[in-house]
C-alpha atoms as a PDB file:
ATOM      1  CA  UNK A   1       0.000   0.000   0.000  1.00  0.00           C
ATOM      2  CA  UNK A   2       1.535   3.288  -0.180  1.00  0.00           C
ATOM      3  CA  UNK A   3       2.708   5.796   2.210  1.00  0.00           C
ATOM      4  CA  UNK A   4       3.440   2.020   4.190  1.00  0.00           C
ATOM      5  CA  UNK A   5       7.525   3.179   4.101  1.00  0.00           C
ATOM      6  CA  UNK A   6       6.913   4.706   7.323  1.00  0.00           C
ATOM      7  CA  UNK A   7       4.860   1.860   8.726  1.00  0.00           C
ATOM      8  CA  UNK A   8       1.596   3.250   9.198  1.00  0.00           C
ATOM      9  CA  UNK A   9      -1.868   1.376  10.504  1.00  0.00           C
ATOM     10  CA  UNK A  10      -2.580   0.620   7.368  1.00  0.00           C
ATOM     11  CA  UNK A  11       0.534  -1.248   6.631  1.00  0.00           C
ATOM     12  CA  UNK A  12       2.051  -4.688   8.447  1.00  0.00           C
ATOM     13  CA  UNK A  13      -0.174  -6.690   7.414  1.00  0.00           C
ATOM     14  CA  UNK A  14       0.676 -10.197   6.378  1.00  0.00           C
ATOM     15  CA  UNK A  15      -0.743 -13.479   4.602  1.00  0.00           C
ATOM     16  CA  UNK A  16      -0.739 -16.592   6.215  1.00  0.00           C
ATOM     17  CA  UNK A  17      -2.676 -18.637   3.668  1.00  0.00           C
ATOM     18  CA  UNK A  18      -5.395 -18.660   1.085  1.00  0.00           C
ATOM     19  CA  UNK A  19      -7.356 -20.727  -0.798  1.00  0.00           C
ATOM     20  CA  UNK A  20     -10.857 -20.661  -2.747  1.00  0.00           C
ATOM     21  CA  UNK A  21     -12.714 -20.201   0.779  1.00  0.00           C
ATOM     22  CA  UNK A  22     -10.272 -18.885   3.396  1.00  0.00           C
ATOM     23  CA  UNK A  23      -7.959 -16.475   3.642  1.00  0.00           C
ATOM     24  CA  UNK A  24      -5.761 -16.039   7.029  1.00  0.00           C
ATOM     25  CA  UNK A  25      -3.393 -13.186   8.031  1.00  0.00           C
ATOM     26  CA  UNK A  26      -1.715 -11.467  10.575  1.00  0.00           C
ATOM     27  CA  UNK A  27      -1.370  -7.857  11.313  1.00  0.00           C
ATOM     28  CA  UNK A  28       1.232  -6.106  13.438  1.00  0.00           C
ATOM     29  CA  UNK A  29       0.218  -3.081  15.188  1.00  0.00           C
ATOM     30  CA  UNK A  30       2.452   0.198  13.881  1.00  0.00           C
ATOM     31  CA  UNK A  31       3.253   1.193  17.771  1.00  0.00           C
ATOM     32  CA  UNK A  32       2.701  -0.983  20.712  1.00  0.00           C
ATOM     33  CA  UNK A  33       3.532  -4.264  18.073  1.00  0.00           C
ATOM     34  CA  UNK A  34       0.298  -6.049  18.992  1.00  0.00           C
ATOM     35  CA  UNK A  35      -0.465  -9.064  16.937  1.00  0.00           C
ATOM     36  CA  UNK A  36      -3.934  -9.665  15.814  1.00  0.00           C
ATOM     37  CA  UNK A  37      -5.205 -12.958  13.663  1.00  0.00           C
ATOM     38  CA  UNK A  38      -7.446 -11.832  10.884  1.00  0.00           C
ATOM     39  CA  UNK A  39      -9.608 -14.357   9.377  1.00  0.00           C
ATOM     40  CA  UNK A  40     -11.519 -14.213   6.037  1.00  0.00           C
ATOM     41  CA  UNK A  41     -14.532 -17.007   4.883  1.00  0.00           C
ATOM     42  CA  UNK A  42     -15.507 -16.206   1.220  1.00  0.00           C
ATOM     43  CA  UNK A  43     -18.760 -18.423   0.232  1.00  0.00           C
ATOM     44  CA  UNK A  44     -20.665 -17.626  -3.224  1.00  0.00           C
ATOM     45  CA  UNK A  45     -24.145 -17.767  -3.998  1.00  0.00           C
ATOM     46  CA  UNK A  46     -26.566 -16.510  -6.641  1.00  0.00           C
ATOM     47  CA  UNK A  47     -25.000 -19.265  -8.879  1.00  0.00           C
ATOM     48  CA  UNK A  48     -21.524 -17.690  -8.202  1.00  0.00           C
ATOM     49  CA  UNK A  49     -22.638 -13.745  -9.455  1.00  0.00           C
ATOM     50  CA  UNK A  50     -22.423 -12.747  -5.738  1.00  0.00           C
ATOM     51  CA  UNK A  51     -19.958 -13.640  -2.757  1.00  0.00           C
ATOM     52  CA  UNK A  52     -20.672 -13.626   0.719  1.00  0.00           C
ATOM     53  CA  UNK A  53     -17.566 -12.818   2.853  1.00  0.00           C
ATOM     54  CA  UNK A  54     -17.626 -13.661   6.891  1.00  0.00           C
ATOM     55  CA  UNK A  55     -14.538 -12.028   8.832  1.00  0.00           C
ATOM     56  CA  UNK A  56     -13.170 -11.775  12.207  1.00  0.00           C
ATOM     57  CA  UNK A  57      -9.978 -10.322  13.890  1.00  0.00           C
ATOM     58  CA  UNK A  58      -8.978 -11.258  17.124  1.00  0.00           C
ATOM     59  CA  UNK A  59      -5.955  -9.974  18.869  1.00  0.00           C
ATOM     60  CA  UNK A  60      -3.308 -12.713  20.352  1.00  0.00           C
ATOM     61  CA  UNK A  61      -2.901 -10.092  23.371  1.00  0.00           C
ATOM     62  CA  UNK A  62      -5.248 -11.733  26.009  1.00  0.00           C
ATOM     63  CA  UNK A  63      -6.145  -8.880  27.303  1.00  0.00           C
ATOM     64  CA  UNK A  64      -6.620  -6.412  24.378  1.00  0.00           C
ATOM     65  CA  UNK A  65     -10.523  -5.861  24.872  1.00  0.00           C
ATOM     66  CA  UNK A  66     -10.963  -2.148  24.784  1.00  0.00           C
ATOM     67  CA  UNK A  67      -8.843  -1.856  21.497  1.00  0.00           C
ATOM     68  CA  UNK A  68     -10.569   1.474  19.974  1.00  0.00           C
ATOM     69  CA  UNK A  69     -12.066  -0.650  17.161  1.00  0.00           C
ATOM     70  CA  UNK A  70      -8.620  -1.891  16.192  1.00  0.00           C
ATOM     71  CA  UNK A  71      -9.809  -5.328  15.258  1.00  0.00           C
ATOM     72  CA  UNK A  72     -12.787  -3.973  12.707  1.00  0.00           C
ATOM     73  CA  UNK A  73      -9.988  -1.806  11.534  1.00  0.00           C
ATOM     74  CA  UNK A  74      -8.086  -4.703  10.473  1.00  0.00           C
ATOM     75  CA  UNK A  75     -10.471  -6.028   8.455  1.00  0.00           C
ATOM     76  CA  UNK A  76     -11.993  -2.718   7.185  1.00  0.00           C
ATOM     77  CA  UNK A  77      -8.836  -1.537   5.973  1.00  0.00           C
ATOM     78  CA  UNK A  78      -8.223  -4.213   4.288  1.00  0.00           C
ATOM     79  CA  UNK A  79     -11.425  -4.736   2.566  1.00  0.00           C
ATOM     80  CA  UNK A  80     -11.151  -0.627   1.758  1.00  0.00           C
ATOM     81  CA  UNK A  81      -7.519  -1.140   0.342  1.00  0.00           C
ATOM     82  CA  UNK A  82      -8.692  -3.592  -2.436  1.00  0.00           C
ATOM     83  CA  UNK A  83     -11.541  -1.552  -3.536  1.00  0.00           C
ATOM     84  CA  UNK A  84     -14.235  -3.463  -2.228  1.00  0.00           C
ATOM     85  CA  UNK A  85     -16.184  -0.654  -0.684  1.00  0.00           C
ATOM     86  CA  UNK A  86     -16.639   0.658  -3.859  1.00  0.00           C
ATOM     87  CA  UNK A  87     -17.974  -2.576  -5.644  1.00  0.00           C
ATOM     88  CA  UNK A  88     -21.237  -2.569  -7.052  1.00  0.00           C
ATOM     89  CA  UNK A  89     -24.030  -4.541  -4.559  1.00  0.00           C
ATOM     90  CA  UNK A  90     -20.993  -4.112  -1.430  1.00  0.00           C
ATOM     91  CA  UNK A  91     -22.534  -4.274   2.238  1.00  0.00           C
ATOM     92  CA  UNK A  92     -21.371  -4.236   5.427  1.00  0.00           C
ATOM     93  CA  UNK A  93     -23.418  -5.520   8.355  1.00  0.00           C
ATOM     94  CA  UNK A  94     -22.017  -4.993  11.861  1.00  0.00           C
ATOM     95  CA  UNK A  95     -22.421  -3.417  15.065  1.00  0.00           C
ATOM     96  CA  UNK A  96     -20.413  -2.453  18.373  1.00  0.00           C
ATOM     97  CA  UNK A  97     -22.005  -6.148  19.457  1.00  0.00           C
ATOM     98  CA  UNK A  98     -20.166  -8.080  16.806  1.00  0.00           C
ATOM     99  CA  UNK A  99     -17.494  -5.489  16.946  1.00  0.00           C
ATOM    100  CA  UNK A 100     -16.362  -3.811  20.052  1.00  0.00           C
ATOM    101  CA  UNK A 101     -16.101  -0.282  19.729  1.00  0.00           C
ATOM    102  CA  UNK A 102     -16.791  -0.179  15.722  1.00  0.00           C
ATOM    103  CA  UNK A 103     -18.788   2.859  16.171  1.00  0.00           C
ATOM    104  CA  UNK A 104     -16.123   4.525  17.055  1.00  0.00           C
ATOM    105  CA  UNK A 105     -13.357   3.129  15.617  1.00  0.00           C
ATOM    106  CA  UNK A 106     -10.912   5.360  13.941  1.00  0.00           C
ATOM    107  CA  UNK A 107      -9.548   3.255  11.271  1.00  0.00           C
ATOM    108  CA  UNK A 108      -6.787   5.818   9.931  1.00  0.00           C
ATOM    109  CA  UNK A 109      -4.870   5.897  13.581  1.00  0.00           C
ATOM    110  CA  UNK A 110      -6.196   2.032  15.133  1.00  0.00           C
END
């Protein structure tokens, strides 16, 4: 990604593994170094016009609950970085339940 030279939020991210439904990574936090897992499940429908995609990012600190959205960072920027969010038919459904502290999750500094 660019502007990732200086190591930014948006950067340190890395694969683990992929295949036609999974996709695994890891991403490194740019200050305190926290590693989070970040897991993708990709599953078509509609005769495969349309993909449903399931995520979830967990951090491998155990006590990394209150992270300022940091985890639905990880997979937002991601999914903004390949251009998803601007696909035809794209929608997220989520909420501070499913994700703590989404709605206020600053995803250009966490």
């Amino acid at each position: 990604m660019a502007g990732c030279t200086m190591g930014g939020q948006k950067c340190l991210y890395k694969l683990q593994s992929a295949s036609v439904h999974f996709i695994a990574a890891k991403h490194t936090t740019p200050f305190q170094r926290y590693v989070d897992d970040i897991n993708f499940r990709l599953v078509s429908y509609h005769f495969f016009t349309s993909c449903h995609v399931s995520a979830m990012s967990i951090s491998e600190t155990w006590y990394a609950i209150k992270d300022h959205g940091t985890n639905y960072c990880n997979i937002y920027n991601l999914i903004e970085g390949s251009g998803l969010t601007e696909a035809r038919g794209y929608n997220e459904v989520t909420s501070d339940f499913l994700c703590t502290q989404r709605s206020s999750a600053n995803c250009t500094v966490y």
